[in-house]
C-alpha atoms as a PDB file:
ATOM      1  CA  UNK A   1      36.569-115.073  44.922  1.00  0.00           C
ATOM      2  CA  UNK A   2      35.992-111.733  43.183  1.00  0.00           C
ATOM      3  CA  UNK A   3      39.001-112.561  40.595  1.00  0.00           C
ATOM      4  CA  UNK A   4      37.752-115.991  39.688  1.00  0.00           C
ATOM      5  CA  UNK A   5      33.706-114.588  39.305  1.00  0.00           C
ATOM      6  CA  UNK A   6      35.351-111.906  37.242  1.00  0.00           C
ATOM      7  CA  UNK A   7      36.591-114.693  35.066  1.00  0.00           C
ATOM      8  CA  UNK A   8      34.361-116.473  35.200  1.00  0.00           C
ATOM      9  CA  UNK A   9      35.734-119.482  36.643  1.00  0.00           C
ATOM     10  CA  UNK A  10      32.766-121.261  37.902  1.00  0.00           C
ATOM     11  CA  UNK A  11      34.806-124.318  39.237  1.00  0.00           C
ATOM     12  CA  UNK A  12      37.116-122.147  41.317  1.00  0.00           C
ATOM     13  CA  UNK A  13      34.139-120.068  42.762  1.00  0.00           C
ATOM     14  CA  UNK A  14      32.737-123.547  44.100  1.00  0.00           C
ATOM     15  CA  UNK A  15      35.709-124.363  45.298  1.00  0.00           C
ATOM     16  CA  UNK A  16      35.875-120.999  47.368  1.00  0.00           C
ATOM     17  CA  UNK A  17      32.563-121.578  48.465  1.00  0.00           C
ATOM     18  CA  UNK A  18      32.699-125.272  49.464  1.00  0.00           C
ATOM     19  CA  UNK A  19      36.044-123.962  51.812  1.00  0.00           C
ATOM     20  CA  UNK A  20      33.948-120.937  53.319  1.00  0.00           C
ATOM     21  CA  UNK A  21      34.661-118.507  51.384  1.00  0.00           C
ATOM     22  CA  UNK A  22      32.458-115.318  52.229  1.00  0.00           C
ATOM     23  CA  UNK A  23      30.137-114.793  48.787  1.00  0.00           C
ATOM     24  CA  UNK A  24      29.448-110.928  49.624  1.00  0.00           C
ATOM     25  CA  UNK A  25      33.265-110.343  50.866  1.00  0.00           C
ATOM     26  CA  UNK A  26      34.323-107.411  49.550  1.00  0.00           C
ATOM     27  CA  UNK A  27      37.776-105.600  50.099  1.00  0.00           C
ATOM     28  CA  UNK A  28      38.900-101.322  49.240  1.00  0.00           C
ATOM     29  CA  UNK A  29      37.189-100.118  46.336  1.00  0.00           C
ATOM     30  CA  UNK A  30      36.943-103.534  44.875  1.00  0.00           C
ATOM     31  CA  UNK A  31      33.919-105.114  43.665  1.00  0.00           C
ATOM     32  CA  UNK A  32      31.923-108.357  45.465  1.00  0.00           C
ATOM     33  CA  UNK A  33      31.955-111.394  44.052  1.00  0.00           C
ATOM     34  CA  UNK A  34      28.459-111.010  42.151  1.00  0.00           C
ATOM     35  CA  UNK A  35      28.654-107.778  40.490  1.00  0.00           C
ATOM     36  CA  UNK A  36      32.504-108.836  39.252  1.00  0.00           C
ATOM     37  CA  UNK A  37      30.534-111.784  37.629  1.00  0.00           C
ATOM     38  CA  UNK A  38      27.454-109.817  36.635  1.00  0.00           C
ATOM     39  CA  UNK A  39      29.620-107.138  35.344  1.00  0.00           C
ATOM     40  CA  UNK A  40      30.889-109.484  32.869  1.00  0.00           C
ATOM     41  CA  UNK A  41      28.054-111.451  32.182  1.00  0.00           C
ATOM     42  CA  UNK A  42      29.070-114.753  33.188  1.00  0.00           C
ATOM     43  CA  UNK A  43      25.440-116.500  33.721  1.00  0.00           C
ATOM     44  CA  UNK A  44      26.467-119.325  35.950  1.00  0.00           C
ATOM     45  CA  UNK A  45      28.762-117.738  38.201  1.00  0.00           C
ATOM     46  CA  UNK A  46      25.729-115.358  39.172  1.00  0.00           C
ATOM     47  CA  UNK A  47      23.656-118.093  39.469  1.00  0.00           C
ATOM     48  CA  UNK A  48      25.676-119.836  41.961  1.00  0.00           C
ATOM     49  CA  UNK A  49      26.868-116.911  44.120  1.00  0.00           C
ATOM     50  CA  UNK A  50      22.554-116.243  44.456  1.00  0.00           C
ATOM     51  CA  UNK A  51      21.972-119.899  45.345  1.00  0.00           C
ATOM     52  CA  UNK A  52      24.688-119.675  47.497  1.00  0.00           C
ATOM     53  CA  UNK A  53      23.643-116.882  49.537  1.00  0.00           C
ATOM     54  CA  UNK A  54      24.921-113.575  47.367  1.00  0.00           C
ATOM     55  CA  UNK A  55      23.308-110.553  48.198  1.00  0.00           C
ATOM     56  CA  UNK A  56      21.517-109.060  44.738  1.00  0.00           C
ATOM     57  CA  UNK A  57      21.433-105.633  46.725  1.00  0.00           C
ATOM     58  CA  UNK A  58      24.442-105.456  48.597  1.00  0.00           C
ATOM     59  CA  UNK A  59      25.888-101.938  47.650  1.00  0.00           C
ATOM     60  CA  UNK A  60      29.981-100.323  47.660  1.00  0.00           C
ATOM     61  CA  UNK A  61      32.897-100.633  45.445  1.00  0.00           C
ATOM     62  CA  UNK A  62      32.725 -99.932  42.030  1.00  0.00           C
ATOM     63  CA  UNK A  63      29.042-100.735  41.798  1.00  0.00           C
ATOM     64  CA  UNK A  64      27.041-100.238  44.583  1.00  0.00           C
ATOM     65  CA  UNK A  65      25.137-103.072  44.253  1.00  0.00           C
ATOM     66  CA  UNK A  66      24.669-105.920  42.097  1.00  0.00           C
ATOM     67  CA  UNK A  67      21.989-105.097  39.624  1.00  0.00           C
ATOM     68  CA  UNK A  68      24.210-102.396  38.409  1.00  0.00           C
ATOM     69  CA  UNK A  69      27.251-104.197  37.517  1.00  0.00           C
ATOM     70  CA  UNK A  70      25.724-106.485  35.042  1.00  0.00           C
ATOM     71  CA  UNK A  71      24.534-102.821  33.639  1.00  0.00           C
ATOM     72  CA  UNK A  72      27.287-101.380  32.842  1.00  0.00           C
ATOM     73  CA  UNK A  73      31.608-101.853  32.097  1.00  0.00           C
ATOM     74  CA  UNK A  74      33.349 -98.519  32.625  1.00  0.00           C
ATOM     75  CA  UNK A  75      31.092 -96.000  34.645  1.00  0.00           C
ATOM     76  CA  UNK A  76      31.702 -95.512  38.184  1.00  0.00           C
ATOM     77  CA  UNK A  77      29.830 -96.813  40.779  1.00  0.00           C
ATOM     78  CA  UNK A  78      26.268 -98.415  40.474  1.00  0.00           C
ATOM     79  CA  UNK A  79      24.367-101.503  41.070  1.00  0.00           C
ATOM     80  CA  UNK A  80      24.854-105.221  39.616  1.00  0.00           C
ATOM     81  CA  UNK A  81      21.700-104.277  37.921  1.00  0.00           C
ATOM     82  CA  UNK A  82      22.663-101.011  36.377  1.00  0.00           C
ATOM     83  CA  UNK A  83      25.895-102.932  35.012  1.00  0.00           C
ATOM     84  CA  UNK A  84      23.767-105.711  33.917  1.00  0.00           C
ATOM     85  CA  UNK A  85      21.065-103.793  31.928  1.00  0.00           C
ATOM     86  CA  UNK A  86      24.053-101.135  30.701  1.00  0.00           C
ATOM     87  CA  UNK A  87      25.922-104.259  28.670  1.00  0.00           C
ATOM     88  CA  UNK A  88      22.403-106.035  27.645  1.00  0.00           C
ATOM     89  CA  UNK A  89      23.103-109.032  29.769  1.00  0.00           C
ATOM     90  CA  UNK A  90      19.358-109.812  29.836  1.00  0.00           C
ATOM     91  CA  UNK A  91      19.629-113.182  31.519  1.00  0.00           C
ATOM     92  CA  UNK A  92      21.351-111.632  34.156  1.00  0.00           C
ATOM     93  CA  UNK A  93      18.954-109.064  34.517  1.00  0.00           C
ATOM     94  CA  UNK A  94      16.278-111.686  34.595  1.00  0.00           C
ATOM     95  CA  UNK A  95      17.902-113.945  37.757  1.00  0.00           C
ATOM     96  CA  UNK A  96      18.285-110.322  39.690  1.00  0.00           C
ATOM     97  CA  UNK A  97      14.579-109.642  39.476  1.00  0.00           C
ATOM     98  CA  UNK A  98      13.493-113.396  40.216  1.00  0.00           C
ATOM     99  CA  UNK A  99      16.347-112.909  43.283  1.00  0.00           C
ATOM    100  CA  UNK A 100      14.552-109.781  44.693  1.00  0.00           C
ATOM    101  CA  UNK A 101      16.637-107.381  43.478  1.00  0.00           C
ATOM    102  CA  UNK A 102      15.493-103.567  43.738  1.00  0.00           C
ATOM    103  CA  UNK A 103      14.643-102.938  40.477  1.00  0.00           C
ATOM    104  CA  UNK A 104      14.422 -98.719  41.353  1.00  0.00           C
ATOM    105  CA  UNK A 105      18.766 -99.001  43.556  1.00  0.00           C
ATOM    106  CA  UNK A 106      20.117 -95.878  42.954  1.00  0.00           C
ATOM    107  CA  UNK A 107      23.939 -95.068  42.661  1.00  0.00           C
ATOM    108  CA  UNK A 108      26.632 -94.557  40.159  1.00  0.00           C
ATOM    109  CA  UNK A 109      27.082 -92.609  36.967  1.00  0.00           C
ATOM    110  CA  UNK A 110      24.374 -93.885  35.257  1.00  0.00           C
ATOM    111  CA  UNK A 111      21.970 -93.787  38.670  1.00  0.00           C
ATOM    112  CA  UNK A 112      19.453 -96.851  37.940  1.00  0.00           C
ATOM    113  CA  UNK A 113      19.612 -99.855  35.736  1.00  0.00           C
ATOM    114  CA  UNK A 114      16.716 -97.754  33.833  1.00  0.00           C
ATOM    115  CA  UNK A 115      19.054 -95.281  32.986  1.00  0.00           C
ATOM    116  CA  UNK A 116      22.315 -97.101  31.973  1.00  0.00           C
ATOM    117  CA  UNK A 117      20.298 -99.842  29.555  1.00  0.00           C
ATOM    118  CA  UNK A 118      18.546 -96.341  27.860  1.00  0.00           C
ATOM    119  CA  UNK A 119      21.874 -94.993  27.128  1.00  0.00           C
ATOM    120  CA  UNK A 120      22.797 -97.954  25.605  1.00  0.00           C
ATOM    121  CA  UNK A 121      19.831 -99.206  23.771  1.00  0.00           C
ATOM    122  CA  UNK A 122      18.867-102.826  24.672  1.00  0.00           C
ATOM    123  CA  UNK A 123      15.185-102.195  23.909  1.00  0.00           C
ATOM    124  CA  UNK A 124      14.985-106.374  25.019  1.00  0.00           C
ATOM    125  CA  UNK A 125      16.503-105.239  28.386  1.00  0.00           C
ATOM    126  CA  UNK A 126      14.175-101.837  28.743  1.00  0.00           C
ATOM    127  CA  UNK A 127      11.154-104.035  28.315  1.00  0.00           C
ATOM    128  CA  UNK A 128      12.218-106.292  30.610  1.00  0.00           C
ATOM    129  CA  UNK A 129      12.842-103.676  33.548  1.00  0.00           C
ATOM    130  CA  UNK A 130       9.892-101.272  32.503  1.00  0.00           C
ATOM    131  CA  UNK A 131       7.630-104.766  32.451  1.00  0.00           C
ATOM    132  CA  UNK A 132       9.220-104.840  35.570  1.00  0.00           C
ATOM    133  CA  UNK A 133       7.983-101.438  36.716  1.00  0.00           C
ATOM    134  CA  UNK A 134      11.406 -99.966  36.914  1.00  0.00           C
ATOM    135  CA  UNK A 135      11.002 -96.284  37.850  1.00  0.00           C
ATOM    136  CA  UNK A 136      11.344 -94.060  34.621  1.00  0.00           C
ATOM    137  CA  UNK A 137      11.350 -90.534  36.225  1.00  0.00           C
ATOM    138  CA  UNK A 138      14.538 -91.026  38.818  1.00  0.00           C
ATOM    139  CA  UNK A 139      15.990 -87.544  38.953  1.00  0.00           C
ATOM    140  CA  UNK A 140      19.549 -88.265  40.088  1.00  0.00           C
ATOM    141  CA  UNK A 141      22.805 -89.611  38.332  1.00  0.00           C
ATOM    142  CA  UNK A 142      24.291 -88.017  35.268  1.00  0.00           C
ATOM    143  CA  UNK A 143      21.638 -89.029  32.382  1.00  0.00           C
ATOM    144  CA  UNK A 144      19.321 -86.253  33.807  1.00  0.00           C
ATOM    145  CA  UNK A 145      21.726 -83.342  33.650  1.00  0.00           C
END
């Protein structure tokens, strides 16, 4: 499932999940389903892994958790969020904080989705996480060296 998110193969994903296919499986240092697809900001694919069950939290591989993923490409470690914010996938962003996603998830090079959009610059994206009340004074990860 995380190869076809990553793609963003919508179709196949349903299929997966229609045969019982585990949406927060997760395998090694691989990614989960959700942060593959938020990672690479394919919209619908997050939005049916979340009304499917996904966990917007759920934390290891790559990532950490969701919110990072969709923040950022290349960094190590971090949150779908983090990844999300990092690459200004604002929509995807959006769905994590209307999922319940911890805004404030720590983990990764970048530490919070805060951090990675900053280094960035998706001032759209910082609005939407500070309107948000993401956590501006985090004092871990590699931005605060």
């Amino acid at each position: 499932m995380e190869a076809a998110a990553y793609n963003g193969h919508t179709n196949i994903v349903q299929l997966l999940i229609e045969s019982g296919a585990n949406v927060n499986a997760q395998r090694g240092k691989s990614i989960t389903a959700i942060q593959a697809a938020a990672q690479n900001g394919h919209t619908h694919v997050v939005e049916l892994l979340i009304e499917h069950g996904a966990d917007v939290d759920v934390t290891g591989g790559n990532w950490r958790a969701a919110i990072q993923a969709a923040a950022f490409n290349d960094n190590e470690s971090g949150t779908a969020m983090e990844a999300a914010a990092y690459n200004g996938y604002k929509d995807i962003v959006q769905l994590f904080i209307e999922s319940g996603a911890n805004i404030n998830a720590q983990g990764g090079d970048l530490n919070t989705a805060i951090q990675a959009v900053a280094q960035n610059g998706h001032t759209d994206v910082i609005q939407l996480l500070l309107g948000h009340g993401a956590d501006v004074v985090a004092h871990t990860g590699c931005t605060t060296k």
